[in-house]
C-alpha atoms as a PDB file:
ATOM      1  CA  UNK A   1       0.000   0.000   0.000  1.00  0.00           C
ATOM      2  CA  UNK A   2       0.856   3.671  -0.778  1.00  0.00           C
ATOM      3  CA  UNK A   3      -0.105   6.960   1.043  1.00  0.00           C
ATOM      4  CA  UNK A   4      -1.755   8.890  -1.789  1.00  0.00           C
ATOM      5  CA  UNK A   5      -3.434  11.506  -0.222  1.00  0.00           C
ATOM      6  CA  UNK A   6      -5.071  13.190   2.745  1.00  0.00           C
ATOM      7  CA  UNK A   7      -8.362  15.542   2.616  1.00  0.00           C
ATOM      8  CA  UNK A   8     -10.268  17.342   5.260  1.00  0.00           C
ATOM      9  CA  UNK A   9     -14.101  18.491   4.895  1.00  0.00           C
ATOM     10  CA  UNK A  10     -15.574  21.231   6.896  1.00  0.00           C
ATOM     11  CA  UNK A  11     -19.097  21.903   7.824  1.00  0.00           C
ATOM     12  CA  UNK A  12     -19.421  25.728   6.925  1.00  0.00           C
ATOM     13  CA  UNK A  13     -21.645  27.564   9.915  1.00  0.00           C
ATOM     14  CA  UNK A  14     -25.015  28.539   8.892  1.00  0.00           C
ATOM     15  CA  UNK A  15     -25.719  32.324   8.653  1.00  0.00           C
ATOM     16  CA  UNK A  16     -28.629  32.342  10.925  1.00  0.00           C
ATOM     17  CA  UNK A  17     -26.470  30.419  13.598  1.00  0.00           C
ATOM     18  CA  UNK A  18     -23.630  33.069  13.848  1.00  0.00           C
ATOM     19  CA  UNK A  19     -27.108  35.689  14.093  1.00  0.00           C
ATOM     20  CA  UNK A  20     -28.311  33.939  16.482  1.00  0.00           C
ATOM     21  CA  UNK A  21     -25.506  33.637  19.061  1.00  0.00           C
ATOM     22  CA  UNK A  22     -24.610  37.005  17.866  1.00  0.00           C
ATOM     23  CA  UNK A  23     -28.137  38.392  19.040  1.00  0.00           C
ATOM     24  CA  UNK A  24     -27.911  36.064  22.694  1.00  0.00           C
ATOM     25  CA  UNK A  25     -24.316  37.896  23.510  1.00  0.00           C
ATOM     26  CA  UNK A  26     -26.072  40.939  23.917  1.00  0.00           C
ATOM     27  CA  UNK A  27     -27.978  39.765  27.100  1.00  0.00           C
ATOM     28  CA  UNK A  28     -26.470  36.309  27.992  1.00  0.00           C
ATOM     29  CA  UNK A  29     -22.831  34.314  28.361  1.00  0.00           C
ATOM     30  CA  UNK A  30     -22.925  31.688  25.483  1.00  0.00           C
ATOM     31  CA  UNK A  31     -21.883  28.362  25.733  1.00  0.00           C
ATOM     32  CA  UNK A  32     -21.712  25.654  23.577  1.00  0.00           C
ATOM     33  CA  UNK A  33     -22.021  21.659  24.831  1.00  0.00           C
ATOM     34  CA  UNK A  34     -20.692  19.434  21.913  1.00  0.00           C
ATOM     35  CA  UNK A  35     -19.843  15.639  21.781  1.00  0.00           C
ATOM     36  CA  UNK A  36     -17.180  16.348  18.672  1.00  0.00           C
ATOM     37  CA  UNK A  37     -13.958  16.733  19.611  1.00  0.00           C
ATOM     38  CA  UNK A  38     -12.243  19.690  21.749  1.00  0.00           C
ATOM     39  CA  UNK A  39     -10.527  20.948  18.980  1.00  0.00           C
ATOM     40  CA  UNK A  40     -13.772  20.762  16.905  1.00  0.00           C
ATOM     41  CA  UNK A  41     -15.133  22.914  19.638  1.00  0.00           C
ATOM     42  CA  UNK A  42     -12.698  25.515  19.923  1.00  0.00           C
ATOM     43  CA  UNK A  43     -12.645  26.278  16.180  1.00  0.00           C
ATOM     44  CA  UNK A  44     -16.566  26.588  15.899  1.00  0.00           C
ATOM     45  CA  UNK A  45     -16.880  28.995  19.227  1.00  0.00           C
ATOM     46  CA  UNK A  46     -13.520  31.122  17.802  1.00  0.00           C
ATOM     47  CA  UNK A  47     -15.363  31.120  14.924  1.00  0.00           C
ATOM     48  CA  UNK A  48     -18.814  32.275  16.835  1.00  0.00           C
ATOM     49  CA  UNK A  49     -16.496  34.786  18.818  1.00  0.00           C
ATOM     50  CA  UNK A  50     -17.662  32.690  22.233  1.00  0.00           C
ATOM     51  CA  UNK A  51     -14.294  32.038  23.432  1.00  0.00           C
ATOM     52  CA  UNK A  52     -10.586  34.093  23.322  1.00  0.00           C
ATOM     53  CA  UNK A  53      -9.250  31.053  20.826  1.00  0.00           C
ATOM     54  CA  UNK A  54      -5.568  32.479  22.227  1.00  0.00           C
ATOM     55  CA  UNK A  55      -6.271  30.722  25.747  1.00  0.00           C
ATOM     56  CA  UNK A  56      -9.276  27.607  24.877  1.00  0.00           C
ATOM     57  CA  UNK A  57      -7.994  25.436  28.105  1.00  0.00           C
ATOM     58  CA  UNK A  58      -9.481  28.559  30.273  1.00  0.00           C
ATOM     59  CA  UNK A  59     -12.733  28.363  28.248  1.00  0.00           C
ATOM     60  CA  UNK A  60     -13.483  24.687  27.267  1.00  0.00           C
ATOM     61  CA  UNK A  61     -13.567  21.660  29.117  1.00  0.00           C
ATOM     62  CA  UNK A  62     -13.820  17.464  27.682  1.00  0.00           C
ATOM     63  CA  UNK A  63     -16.630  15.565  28.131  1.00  0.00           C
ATOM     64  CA  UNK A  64     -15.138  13.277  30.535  1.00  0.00           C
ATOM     65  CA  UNK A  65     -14.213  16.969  32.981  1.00  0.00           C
ATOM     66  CA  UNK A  66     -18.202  17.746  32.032  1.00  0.00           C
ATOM     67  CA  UNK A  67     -19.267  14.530  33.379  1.00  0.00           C
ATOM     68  CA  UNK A  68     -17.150  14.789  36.547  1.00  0.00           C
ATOM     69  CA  UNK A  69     -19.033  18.083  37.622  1.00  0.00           C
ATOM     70  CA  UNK A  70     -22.460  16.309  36.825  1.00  0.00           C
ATOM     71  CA  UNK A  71     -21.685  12.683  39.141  1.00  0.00           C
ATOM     72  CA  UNK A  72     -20.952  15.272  41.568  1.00  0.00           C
ATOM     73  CA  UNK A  73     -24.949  16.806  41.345  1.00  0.00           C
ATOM     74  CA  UNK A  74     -25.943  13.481  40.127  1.00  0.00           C
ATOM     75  CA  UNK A  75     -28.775  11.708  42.187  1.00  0.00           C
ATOM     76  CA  UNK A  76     -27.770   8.826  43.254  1.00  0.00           C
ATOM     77  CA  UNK A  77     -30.343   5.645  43.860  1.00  0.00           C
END
């Protein structure tokens, strides 16, 4: 087997998405809770101007830290 080639695809935002979060800043913090990956993440909220994309870590969290805070609200039977 050779390596040929390598290709990416990327799912362009919709306009009325970027309005919408656009509109929300004005009167709440935006957040965004996504089962694709981190870096996934970080690229559609830079793009949404939700997070400073110079300093994610401070601003986005995996799902495995997400589910850590929930166990700890989590009601337990």
């Amino acid at each position: 087997m050779t390596f040929v080639a390598a290709f990416g695809l990327e799912d362009p935002l919709r306009d009325e998405t970027i309005d919408t979060v656009t509109e929300l800043q004005g009167s709440t913090n935006v957040r965004i809770l996504s089962g694709d990956h981190r870096e996934t993440v970080v690229k559609v909220a830079s793009e949404l101007a939700i997070i400073d994309v110079n300093n994610p870590s401070e601003n986005v969290m995996s799902g495995d830290e997400f589910k850590s805070i929930c166990d700890k609200y989590a009601y337990k039977t």
